[in-house]
Protein backbone atom coordinates (compact mmCIF):
# COMPACT_ATOMS: atom_id res chain seq x y z
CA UNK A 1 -5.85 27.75 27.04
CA UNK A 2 -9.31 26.47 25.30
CA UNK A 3 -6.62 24.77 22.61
CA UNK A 4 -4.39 23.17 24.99
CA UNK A 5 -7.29 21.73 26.54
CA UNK A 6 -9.09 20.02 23.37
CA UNK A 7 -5.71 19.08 22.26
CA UNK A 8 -4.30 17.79 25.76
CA UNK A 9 -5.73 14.33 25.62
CA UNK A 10 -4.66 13.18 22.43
CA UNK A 11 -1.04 12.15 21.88
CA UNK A 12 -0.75 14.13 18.52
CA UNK A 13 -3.38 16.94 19.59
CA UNK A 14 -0.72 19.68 19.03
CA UNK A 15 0.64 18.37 15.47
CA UNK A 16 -3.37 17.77 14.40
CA UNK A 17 -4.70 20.85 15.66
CA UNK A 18 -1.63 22.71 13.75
CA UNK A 19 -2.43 20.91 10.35
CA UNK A 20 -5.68 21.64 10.91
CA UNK A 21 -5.56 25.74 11.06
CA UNK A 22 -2.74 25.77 8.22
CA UNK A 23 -5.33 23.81 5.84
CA UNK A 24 -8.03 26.34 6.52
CA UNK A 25 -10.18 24.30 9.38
CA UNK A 26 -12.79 21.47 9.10
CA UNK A 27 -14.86 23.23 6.78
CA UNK A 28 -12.41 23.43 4.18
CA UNK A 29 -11.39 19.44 3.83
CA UNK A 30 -13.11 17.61 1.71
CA UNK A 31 -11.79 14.31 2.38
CA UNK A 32 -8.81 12.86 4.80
CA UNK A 33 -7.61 9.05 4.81
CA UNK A 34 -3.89 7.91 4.47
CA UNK A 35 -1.58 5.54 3.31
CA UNK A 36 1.11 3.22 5.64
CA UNK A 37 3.30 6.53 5.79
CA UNK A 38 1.20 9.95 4.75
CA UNK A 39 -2.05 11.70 6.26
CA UNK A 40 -3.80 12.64 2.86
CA UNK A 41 -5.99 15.35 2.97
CA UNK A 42 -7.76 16.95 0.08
CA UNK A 43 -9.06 20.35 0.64
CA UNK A 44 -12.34 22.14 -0.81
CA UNK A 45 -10.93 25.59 -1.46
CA UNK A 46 -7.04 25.13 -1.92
CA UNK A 47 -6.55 29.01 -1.81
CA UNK A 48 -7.52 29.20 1.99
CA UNK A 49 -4.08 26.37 2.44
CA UNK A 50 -1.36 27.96 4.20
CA UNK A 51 1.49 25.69 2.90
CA UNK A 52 4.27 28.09 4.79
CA UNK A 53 2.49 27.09 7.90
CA UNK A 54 1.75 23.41 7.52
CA UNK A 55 5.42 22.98 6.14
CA UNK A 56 6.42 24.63 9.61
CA UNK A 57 4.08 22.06 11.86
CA UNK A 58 5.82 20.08 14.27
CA UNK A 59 6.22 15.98 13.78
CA UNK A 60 5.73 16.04 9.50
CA UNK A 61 8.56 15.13 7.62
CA UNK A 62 7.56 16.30 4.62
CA UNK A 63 4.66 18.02 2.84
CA UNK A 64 4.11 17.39 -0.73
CA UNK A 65 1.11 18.66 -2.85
CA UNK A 66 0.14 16.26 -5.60
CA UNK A 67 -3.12 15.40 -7.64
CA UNK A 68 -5.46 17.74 -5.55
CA UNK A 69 -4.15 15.85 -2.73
CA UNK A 70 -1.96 17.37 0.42
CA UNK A 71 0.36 14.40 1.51
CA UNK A 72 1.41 15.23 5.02
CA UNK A 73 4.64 12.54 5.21
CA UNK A 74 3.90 12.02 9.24
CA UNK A 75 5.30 7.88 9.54
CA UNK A 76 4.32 4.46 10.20
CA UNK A 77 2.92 6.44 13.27
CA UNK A 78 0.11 7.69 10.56
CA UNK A 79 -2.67 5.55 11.67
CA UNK A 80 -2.38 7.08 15.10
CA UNK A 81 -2.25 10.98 14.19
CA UNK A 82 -5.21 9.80 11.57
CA UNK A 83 -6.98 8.94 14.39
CA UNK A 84 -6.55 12.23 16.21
CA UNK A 85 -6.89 14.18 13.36
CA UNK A 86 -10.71 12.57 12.91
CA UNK A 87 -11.41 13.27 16.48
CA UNK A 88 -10.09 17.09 17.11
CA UNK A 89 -11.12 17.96 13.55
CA UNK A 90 -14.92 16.10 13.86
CA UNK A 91 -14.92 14.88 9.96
CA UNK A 92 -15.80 11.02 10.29
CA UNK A 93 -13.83 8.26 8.42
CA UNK A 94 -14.45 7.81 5.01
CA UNK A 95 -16.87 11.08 5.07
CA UNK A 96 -16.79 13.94 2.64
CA UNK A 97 -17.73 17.34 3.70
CA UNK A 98 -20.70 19.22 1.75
CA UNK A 99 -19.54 22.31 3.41
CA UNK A 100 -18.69 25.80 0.60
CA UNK A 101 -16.05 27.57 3.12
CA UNK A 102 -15.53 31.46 2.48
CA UNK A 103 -13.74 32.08 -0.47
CA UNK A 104 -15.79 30.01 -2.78
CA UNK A 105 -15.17 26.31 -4.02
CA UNK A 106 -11.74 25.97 -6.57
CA UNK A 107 -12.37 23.07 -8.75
CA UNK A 108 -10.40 19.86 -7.83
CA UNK A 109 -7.37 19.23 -9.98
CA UNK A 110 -8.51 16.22 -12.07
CA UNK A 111 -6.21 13.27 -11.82
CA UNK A 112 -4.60 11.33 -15.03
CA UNK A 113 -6.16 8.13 -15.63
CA UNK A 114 -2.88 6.26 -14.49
CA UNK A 115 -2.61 8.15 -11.18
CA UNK A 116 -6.22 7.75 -10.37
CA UNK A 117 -6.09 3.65 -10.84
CA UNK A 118 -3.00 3.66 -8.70
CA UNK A 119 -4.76 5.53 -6.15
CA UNK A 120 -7.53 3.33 -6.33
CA UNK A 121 -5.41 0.42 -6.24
CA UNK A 122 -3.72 1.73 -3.12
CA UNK A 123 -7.04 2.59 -1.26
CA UNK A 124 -8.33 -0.52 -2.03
CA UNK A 125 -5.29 -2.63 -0.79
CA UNK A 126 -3.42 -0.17 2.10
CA UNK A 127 -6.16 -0.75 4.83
CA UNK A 128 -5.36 -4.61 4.42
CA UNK A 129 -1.79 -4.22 4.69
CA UNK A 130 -2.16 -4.92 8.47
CA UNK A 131 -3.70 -8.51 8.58
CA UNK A 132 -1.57 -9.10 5.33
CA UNK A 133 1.58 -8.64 6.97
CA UNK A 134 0.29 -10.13 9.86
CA UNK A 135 -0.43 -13.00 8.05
CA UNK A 136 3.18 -12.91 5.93
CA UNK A 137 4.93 -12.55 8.92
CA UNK A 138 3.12 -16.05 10.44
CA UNK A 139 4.47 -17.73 7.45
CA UNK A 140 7.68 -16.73 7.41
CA UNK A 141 7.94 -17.81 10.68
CA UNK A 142 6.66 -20.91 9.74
CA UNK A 143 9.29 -21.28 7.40
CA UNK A 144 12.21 -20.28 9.68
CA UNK A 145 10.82 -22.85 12.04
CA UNK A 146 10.54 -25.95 10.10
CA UNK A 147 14.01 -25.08 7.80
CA UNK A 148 15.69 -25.37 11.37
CA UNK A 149 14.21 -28.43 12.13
CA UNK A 150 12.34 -27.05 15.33
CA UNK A 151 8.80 -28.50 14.21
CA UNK A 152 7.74 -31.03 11.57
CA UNK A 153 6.82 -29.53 8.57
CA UNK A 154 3.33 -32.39 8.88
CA UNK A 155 2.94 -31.13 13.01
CA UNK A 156 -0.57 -30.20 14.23
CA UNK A 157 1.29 -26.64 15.40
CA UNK A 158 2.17 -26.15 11.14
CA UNK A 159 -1.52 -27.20 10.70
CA UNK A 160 -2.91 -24.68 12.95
CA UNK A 161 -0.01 -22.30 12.34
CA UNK A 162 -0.87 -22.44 7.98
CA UNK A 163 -4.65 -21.93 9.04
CA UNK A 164 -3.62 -18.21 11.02
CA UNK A 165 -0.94 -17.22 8.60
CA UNK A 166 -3.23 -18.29 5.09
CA UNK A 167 -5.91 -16.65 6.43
CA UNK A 168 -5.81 -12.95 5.14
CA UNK A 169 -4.73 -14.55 1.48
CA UNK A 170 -7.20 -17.08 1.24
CA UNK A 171 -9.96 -14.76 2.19
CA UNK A 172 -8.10 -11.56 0.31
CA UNK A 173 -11.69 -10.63 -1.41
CA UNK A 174 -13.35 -9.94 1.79
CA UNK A 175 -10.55 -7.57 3.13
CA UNK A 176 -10.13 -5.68 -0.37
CA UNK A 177 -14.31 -5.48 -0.14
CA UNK A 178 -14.33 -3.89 2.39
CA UNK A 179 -11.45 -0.86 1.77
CA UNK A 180 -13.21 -1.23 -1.78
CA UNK A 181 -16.50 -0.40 -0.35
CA UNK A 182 -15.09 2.63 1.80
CA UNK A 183 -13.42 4.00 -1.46
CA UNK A 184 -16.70 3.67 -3.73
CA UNK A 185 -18.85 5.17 -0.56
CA UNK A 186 -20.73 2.42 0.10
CA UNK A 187 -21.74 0.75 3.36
CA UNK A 188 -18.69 -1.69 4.58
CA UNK A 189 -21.31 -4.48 5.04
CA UNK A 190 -21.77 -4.65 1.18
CA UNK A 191 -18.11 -4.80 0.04
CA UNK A 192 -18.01 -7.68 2.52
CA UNK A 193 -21.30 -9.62 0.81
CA UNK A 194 -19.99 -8.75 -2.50
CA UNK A 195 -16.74 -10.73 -1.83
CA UNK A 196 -18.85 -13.06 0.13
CA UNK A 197 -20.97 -13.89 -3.14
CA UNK A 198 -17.98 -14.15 -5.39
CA UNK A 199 -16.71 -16.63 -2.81
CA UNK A 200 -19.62 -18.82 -3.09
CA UNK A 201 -18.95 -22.05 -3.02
CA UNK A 202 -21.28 -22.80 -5.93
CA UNK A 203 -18.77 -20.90 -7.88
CA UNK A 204 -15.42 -21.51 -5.54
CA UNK A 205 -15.79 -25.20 -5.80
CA UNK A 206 -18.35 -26.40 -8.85
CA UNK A 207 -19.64 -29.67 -9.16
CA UNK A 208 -17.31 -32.06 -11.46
CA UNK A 209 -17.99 -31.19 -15.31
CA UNK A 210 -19.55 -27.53 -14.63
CA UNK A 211 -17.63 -24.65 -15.78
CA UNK A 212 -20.26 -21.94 -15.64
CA UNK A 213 -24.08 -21.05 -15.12
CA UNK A 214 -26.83 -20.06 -17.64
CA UNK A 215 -28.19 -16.55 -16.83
CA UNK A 216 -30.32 -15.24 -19.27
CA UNK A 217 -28.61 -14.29 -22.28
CA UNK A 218 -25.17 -14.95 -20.96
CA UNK A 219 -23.46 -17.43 -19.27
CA UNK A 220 -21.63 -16.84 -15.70
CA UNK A 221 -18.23 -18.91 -15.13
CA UNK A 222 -17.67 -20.71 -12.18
CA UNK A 223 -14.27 -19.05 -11.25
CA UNK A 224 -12.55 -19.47 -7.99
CA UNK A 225 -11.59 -16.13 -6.94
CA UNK A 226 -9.82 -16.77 -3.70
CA UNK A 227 -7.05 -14.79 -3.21
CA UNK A 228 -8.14 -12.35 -5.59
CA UNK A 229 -8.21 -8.24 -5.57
CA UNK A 230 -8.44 -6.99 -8.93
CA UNK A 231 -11.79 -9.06 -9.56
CA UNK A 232 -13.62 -8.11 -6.20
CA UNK A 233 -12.89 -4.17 -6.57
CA UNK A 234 -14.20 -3.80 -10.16
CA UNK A 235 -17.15 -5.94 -8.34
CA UNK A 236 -17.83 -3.46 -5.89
CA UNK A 237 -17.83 -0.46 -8.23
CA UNK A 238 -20.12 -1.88 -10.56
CA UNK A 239 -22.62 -1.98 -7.32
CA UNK A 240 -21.46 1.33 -6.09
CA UNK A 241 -22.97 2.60 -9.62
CA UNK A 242 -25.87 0.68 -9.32
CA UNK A 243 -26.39 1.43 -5.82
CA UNK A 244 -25.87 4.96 -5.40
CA UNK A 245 -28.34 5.73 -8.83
CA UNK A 246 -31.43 3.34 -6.70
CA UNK A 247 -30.64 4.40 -3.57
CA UNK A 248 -30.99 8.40 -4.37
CA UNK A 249 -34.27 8.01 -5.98
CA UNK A 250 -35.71 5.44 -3.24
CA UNK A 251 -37.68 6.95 -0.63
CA UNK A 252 -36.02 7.43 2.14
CA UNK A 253 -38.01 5.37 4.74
CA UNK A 254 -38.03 2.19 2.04
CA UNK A 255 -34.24 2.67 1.65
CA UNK A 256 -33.16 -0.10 4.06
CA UNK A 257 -35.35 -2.59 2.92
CA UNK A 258 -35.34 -2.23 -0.83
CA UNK A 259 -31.73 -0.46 -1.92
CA UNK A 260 -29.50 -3.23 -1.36
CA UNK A 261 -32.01 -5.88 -2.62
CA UNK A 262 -32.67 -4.45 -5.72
CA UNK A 263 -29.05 -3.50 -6.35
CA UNK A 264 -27.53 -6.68 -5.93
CA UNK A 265 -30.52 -7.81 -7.76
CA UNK A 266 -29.00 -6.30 -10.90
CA UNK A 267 -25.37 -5.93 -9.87
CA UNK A 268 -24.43 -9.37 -9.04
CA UNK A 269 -25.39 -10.99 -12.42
CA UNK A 270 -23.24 -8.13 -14.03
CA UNK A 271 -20.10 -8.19 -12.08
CA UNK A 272 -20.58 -12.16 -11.71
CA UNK A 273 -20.61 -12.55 -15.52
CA UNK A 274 -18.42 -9.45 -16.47
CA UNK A 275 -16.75 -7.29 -14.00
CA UNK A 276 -15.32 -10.22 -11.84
CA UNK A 277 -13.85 -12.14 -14.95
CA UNK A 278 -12.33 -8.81 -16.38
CA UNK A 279 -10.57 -8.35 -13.24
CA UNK A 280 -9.16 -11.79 -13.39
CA UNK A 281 -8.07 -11.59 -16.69
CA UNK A 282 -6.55 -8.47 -16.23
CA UNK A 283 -4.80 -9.93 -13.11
CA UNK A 284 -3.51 -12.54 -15.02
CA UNK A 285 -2.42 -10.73 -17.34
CA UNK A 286 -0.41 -8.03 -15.29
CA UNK A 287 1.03 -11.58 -13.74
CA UNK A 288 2.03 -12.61 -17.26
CA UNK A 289 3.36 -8.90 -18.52
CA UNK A 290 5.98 -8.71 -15.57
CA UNK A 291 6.67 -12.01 -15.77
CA UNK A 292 7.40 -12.02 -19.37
CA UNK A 293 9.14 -8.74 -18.80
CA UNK A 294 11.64 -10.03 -16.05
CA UNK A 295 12.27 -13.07 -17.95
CA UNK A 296 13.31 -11.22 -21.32
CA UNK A 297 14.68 -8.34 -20.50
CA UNK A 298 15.10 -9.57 -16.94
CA UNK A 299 18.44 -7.28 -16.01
CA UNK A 300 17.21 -4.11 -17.58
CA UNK A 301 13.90 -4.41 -15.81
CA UNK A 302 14.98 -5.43 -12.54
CA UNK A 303 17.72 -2.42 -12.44
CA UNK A 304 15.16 -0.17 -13.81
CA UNK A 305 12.48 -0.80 -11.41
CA UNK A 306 14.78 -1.22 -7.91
CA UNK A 307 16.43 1.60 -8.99
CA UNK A 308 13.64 4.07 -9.45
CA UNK A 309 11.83 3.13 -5.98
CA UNK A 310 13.25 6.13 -3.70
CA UNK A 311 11.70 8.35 -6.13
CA UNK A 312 8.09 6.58 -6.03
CA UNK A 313 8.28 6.49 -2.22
CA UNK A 314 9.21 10.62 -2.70
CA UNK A 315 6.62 11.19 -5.30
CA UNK A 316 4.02 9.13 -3.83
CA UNK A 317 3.56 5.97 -6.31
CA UNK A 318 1.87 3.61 -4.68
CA UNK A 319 0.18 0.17 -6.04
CA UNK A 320 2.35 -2.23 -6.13
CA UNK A 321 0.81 -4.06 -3.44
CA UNK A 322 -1.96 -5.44 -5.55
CA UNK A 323 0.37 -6.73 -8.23
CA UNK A 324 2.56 -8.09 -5.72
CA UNK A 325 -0.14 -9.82 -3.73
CA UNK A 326 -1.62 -11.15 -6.89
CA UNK A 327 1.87 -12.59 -7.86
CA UNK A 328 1.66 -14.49 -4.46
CA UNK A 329 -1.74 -15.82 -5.14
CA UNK A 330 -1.56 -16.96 -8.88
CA UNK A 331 2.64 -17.99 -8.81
CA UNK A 332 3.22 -18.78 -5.49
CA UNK A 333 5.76 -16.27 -5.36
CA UNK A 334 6.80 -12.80 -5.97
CA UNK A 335 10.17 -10.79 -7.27
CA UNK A 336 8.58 -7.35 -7.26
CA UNK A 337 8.45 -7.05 -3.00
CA UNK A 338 11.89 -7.81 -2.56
CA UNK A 339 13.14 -4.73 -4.32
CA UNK A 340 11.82 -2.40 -1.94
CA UNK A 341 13.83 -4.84 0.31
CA UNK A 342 16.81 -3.74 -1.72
CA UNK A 343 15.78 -0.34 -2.08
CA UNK A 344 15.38 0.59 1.67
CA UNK A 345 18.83 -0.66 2.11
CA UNK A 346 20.80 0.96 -0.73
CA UNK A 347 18.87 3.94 0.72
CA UNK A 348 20.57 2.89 4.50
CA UNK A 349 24.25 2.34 2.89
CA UNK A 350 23.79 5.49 1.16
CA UNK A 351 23.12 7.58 4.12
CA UNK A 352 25.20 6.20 6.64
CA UNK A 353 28.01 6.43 3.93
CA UNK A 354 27.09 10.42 3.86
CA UNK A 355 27.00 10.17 7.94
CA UNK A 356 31.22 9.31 7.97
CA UNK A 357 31.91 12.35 5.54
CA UNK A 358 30.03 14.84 7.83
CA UNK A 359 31.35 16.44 11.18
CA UNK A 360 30.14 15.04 14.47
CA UNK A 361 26.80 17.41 14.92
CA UNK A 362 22.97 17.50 14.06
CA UNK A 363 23.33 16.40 10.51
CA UNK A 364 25.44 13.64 10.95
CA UNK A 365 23.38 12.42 13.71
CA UNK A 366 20.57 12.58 11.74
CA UNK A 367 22.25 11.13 8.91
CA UNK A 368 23.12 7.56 11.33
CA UNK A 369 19.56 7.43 13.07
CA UNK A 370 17.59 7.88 9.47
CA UNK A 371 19.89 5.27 7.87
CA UNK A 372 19.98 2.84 10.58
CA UNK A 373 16.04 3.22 11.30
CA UNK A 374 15.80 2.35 6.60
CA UNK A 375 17.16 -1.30 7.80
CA UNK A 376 13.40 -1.57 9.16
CA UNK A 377 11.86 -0.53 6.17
CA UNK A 378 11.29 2.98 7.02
CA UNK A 379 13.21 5.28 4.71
CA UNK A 380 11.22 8.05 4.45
CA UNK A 381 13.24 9.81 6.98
CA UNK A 382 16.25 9.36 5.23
CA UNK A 383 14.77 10.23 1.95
CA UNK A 384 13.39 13.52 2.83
CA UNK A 385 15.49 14.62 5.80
CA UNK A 386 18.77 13.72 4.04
CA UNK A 387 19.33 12.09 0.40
CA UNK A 388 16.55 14.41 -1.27
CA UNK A 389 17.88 17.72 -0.14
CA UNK A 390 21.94 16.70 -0.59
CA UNK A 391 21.01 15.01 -4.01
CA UNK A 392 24.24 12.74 -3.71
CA UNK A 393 23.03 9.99 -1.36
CA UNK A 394 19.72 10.05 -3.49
CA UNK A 395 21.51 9.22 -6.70
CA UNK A 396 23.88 6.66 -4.67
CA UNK A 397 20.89 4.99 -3.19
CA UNK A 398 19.14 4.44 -7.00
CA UNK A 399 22.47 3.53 -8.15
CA UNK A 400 22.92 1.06 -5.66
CA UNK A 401 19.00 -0.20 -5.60
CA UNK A 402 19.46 -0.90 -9.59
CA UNK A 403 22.42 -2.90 -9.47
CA UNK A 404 20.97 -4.95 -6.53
CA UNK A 405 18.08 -5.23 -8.61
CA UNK A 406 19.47 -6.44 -11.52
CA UNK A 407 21.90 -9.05 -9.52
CA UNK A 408 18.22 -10.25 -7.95
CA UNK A 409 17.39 -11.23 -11.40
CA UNK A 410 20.27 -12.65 -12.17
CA UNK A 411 20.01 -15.05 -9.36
CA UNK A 412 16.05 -15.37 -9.30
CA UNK A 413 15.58 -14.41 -5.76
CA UNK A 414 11.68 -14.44 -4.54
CA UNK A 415 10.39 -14.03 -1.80
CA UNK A 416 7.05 -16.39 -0.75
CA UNK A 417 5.27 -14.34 1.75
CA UNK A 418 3.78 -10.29 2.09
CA UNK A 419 5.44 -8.47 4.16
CA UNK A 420 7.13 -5.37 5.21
CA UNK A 421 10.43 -4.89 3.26
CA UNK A 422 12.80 -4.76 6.73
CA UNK A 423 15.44 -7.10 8.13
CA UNK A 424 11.86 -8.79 10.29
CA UNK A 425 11.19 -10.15 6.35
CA UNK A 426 13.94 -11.89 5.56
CA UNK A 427 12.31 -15.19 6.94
CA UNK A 428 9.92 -15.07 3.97
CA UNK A 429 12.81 -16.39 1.78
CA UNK A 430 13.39 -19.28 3.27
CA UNK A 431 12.50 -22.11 0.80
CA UNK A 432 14.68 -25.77 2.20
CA UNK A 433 16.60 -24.55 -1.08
CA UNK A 434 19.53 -21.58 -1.38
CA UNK A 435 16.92 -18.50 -2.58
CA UNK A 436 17.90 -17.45 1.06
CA UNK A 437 21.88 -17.54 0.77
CA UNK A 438 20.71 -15.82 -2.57
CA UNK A 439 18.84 -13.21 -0.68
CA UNK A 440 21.81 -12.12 1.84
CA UNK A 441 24.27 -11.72 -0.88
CA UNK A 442 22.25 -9.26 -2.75
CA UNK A 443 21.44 -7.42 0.39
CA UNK A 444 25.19 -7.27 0.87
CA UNK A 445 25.15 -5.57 -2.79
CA UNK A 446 22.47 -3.23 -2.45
CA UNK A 447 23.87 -1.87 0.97
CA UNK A 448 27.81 -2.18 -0.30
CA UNK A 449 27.14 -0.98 -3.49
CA UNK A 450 25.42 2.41 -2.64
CA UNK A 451 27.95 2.91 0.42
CA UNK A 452 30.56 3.02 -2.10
CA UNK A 453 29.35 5.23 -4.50
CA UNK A 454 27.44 7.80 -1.74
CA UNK A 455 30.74 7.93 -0.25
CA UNK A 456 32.94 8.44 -3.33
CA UNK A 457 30.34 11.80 -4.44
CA UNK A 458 30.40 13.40 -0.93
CA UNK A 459 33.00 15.68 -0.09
CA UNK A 460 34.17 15.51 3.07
CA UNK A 461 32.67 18.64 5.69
CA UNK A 462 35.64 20.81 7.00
């Protein structure tokens, strides 16, 4: 009775409170945050997990152990259970428990390099997502509006619309400084004046004939990093060092006055003349690498990379968003996005094409919803509930994805706005040329294509 009451007034009390006991209680997480789909929780003491149990708990799709990490696959409903989960559980956002639980402390699995910059990446970017798509979605609209002739394309409304819809992209360093601050376990206020200082305008817009600033012994470039990610999160981690070795020997009553000064104080003139231009140069140069590589070996690398995308949704591979928004920003385009597009509905065609072969019950109803619901971008239904555990539609739906991928290529379709990669995005495509006529035949191909072959490997249900 005691459970039903602390649990009654929250809408996922009963799936929260469950996760909770199977992981071993408050005491034993050491961290929870999550991604657009997945409640990640990473425990102290992995021995005290009951995995039979929190497989077993009402509402998650999926449960998959990876990199220390417990990935409970809840939705696009995740931010709301997150929320829940903080409150019944009493760990705040962003916190990390000091608490040793019974049973002693197991040693966290160490990550691989790779893994650990994706998930870095990912934390850095995901929170964002919602402003960015936000902010996608306003321009695609903007498009759809103005290729129909509804508005003038020089209107006040396209003035004031461009100003709402540019605005998470223009000012992209202040919402990555933020999530970057959260990940790095600093205060959010200092992500924000780290971006705020790379967006300077002495630096954002120099005087004619200056390129950079005499500091010392080096010499600081007067880069505009609008728009930027990569540069702003190696910014914040080089004061995240710098501020969490002041701030632990400051004393504690001189803290708020003097750790932030004097970290910035040395910070800023490192990750203004070092960090910041790394992480442009590296962005440029990711920008150039899958550029070059879609250009030369376009084919190959589009069918390779659409075609392996159910299995990084599965396996939890995550960061493309910060290459893709970077793409946006430096080309004024991007042809990695629209293979998830691709993707999500080779997944649909190859479910729905498993759906006709079953008998009318559960599975086939499950089999229509799931694939229906992956026209909207949301597959992981599908994937877990359906094409992971028959195998066929799986293979159908990477089969499909890669020859959609590779026809994308072949007809250089981009798309010129973030958003989520559902039938709602297909307005970012829309150019006053034919990329979108390009766009709808390749959907037809990744949904036809994966239909077909889904349908041809399953055997009909007697």
């Amino acid at each position: 009775m005691n459970e039903e009451k602390r649990t009654s007034g929250y809408e996922y009390g009963k799936m929260c409170s469950e996760i909770l006991e199977a992981v071993g209680g408050s005491h034993n997480i050491k961290n929870v945050f999550h991604c657009i789909t997945r409640l990640r929780i990473v425990p102290v003491n992995r021995e005290l997990v009951d995995m039979d149990k929190l497989n077993q708990v009402g509402g998650l799709l999926k449960v998959i152990e990876s990199s220390g990490q417990l990935q409970c696959v809840v939705g696009t409903n995740v931010p709301e259970v997150y929320a829940d989960f903080l409150e019944i559980s009493g760990i705040k956002a962003g916190a990390e428990t000091d608490q040793n639980p019974a049973g002693g402390q197991v040693e966290e699995k160490k990550q691989n390099l790779i893994t650990r910059g994706l998930n870095t990446l990912a934390s850095c970017v995901t929170p964002g997502l919602y402003a960015i798509v936000a902010g996608g979605m306003i321009k695609g609209i903007i498009s759809l509006i103005t290729a129909l002739g509804l508005v003038s394309s020089k209107s006040d409304i396209i003035v004031v619309l461009n100003a709402v819809g540019d605005a998470p992209f223009y000012f992209m360093p202040f919402i990555i400084g933020y999530a970057a601050a959260r990940r790095f376990k600093v205060k959010e206020i200092f992500g924000i004046m780290t971006a705020g200082i790379l967006m300077y305008s002495t630096f954002l817009s120099p005087a004619e004939g200056i390129s950079g600033y005499s500091f010392g012994l080096f010499t600081i470039p007067a880069y505009n990093y609008k728009g930027s990610i990569f540069p702003v999160i190696l910014s914040v981690w080089i004061f995240s060092l710098i501020f969490h070795f002041i701030d632990k020997r400051m004393p504690k009553n001189l803290r708020i006055v003097f750790s932030g000064a004097l970290s910035f104080l040395f910070a800023a003139p490192l990750f203004l003349g070092f960090a910041a231009p790394l992480g442009n140069w590296i962005a440029k140069g990711m920008t150039g690498g899958f550029a070059w590589l879609f250009n030369n070996v376009g084919l190959f690398a589009g069918a390779l990379f659409c075609g392996i995308i159910p299995l990084t949704i599965i396996f939890g591979i995550k960061g493309w968003s910060a290459v893709e928004l970077q793409n946006l920003s430096t080309l004024g385009y991007d042809y990695m996005l629209p293979n998830f597009f691709y993707s999500n509905l080779a997944v649909s065609g190859a479910v729905l094409a498993y759906a006709l072969k079953m008998k009318a019950g559960e599975q086939r109803s499950a089999a229509v919803s799931t694939g229906l619901v992956c026209i909207l971008g949301i597959t992981e239904p599908a994937l877990y509930g359906i094409a992971l555990p028959e195998k066929g539609p799986l293979f159908a739906a990477m089969a499909g994805g890669a020859i959609a991928g590779a026809v994308a290529v072949l007809m250089g379709v981009v798309t010129y706005a973030f958003s989520m990669p559902g039938i709602t995005s297909i307005a970012t495509y829309m150019d006053g040329g034919n990329n979108f006529l390009k766009l709808l035949l390749v959907m037809a191909v990744a949904w036809g294509s994966s239909f077909a072959i889904s349908f041809i490997l399953t055997k009909k249900e007697r």
